[in-house]
C-alpha atoms as a PDB file:
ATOM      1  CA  UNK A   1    -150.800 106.937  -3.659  1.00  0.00           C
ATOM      2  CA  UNK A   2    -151.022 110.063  -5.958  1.00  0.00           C
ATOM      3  CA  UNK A   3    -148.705 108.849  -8.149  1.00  0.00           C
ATOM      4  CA  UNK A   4    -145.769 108.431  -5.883  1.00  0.00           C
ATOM      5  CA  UNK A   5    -144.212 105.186  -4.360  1.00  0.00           C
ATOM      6  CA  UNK A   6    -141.853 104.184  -1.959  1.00  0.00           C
ATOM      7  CA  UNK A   7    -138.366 103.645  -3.039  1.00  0.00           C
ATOM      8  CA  UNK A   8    -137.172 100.025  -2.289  1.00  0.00           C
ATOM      9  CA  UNK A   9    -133.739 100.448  -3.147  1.00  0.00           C
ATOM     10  CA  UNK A  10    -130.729 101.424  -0.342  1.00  0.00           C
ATOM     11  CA  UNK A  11    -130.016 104.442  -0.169  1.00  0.00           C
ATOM     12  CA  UNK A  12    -126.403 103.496  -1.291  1.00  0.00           C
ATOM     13  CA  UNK A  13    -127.601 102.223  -4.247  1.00  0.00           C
ATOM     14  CA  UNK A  14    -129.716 105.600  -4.738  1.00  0.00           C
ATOM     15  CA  UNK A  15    -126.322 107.660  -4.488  1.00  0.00           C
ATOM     16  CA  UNK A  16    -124.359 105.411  -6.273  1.00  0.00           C
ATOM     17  CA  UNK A  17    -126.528 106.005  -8.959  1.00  0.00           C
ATOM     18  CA  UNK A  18    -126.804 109.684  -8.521  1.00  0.00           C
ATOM     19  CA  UNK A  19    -122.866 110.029  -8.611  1.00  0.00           C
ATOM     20  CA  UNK A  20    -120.836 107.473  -8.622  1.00  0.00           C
ATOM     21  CA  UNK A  21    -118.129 108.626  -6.904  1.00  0.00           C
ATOM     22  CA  UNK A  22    -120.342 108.550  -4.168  1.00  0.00           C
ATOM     23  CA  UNK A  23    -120.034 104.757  -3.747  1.00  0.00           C
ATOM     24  CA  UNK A  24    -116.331 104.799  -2.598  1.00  0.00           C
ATOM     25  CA  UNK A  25    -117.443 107.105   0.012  1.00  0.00           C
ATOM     26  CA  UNK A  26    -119.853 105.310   1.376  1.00  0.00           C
ATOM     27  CA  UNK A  27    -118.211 102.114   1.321  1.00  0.00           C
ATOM     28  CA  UNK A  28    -115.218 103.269   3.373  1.00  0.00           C
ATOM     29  CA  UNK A  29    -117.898 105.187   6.156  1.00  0.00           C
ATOM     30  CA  UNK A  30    -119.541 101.889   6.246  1.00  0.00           C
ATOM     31  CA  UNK A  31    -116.398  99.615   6.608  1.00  0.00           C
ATOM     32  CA  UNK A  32    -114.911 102.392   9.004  1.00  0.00           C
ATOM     33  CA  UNK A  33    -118.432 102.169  10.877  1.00  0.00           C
ATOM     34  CA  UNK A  34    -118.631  98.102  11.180  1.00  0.00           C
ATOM     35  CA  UNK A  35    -114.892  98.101  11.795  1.00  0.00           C
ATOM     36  CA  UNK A  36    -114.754 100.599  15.029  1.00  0.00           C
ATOM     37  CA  UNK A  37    -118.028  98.757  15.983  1.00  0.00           C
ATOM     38  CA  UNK A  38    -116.328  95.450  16.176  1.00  0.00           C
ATOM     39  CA  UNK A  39    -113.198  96.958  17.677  1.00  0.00           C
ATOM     40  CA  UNK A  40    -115.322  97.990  20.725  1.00  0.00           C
ATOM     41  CA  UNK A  41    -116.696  94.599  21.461  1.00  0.00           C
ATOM     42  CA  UNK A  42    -112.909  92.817  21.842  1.00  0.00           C
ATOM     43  CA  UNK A  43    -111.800  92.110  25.358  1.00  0.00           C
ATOM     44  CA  UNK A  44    -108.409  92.531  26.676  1.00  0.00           C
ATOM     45  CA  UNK A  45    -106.900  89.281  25.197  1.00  0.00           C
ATOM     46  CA  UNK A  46    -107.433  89.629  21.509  1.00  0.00           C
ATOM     47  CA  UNK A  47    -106.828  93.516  21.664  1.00  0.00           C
ATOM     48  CA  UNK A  48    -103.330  92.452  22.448  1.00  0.00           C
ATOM     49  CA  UNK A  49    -103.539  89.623  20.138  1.00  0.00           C
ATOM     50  CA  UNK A  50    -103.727  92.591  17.521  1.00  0.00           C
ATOM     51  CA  UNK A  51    -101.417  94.720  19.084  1.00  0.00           C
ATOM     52  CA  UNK A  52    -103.987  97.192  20.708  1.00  0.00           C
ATOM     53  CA  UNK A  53    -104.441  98.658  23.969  1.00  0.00           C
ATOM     54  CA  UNK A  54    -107.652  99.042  25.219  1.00  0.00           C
ATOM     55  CA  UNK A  55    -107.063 102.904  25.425  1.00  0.00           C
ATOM     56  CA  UNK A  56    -106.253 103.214  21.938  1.00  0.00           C
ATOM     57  CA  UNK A  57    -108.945 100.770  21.443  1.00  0.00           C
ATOM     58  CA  UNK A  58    -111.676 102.705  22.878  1.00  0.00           C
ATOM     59  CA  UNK A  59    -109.783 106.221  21.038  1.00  0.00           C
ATOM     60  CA  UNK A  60    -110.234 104.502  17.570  1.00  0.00           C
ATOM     61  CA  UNK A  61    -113.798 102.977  18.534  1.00  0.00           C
ATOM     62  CA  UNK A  62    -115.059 106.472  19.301  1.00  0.00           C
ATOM     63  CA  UNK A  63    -113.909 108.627  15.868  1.00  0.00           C
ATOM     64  CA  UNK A  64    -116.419 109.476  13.380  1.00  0.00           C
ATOM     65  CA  UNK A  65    -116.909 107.603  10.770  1.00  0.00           C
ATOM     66  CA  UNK A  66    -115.714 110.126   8.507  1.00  0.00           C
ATOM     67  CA  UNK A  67    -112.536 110.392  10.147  1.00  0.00           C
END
């Protein structure tokens, strides 16, 4: 409507486009993101399979993504 429509595209692939540079960014946020995500849901047994406490578990699990 009036000319405008709705952008299907991600908006990585909108940044990525805009400045590539932009894509490494965004791909390490999002890997750090799905990474500290999964961390939280391990129990006890396969943190220490990793060598992890749950401290530092639940420390790493609650950064920014950014960081």
């Amino acid at each position: 409507m009036f000319g405008s429509t709705l952008s299907t595209q991600s908006p990585f692939a909108r940044a990525s486009r805009r400045n590539p540079a932009q894509k490494g960014v965004l791909a390490r946020w999002i890997m750090a993101r799905r990474t500290r995500v999964a961390l939280r849901a391990l129990d006890a047994h396969l943190l220490e399979d990793i060598g992890m406490t749950e401290g530092e578990a639940k420390r790493e699990s609650a950064r920014p993504f950014w960081q």
